[in-house]
C-alpha atoms as a PDB file:
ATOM      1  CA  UNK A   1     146.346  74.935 109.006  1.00  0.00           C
ATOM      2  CA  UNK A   2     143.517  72.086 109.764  1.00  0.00           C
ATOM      3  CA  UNK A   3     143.807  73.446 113.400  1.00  0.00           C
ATOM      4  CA  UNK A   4     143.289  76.923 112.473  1.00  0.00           C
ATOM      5  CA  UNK A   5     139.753  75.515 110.099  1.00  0.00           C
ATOM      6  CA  UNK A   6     139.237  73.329 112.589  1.00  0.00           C
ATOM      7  CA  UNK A   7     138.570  76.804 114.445  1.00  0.00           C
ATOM      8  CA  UNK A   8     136.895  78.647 112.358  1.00  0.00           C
ATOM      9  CA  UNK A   9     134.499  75.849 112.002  1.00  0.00           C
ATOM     10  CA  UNK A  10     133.425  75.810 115.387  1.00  0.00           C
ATOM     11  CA  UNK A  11     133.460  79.667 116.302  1.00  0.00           C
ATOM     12  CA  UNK A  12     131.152  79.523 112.799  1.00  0.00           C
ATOM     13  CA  UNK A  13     128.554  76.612 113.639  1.00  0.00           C
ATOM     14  CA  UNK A  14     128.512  78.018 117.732  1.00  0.00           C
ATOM     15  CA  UNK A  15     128.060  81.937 116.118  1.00  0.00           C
ATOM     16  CA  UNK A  16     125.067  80.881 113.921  1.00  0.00           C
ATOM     17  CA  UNK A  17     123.467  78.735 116.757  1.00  0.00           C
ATOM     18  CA  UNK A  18     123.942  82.168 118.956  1.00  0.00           C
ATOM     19  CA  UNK A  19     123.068  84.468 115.968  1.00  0.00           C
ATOM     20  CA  UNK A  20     119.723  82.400 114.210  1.00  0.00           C
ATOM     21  CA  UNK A  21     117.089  83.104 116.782  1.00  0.00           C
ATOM     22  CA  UNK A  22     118.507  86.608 117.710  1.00  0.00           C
ATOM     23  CA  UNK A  23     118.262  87.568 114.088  1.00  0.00           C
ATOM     24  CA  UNK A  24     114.939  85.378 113.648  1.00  0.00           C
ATOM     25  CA  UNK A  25     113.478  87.487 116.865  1.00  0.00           C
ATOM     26  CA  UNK A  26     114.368  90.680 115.396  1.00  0.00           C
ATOM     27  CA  UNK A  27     112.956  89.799 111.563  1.00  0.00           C
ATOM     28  CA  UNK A  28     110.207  88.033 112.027  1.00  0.00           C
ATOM     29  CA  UNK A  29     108.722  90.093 115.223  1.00  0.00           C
ATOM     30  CA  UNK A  30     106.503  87.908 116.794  1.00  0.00           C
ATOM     31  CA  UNK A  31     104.338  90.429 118.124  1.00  0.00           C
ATOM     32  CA  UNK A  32     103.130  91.792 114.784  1.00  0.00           C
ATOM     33  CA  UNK A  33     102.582  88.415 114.132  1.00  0.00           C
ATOM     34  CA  UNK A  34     100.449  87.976 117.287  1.00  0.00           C
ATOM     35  CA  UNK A  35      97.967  90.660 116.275  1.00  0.00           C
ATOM     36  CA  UNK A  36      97.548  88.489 112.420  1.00  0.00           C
ATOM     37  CA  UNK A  37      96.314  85.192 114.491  1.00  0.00           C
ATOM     38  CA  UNK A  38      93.877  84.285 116.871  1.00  0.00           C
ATOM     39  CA  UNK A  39      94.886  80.746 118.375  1.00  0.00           C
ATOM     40  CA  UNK A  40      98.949  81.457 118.142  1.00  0.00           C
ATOM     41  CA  UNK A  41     101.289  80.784 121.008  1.00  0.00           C
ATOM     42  CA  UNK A  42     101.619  84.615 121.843  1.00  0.00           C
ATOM     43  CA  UNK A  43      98.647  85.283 122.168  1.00  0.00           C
ATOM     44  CA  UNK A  44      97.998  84.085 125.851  1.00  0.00           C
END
């Protein structure tokens, strides 16, 4: 049983590390944002 949450634990902390910025890329759409400020690091 510890083994199996000891598993789960680590396919859950390695999925959100994977997940986070694919979701954050897709939400927050950094080229919409782009457009909003002048001196931004997207807008070279």
């Amino acid at each position: 049983m510890g083994l199996m949450l000891t598993f789960m634990l680590l396919w859950n902390m390695f999925g959100a590390l994977w997940l986070l910025p694919a979701l954050a890329r897709f939400l927050i759409k950094p080229e919409k944002m782009a457009g909003k400020v002048g001196n931004s690091l997207f807008s070279h």
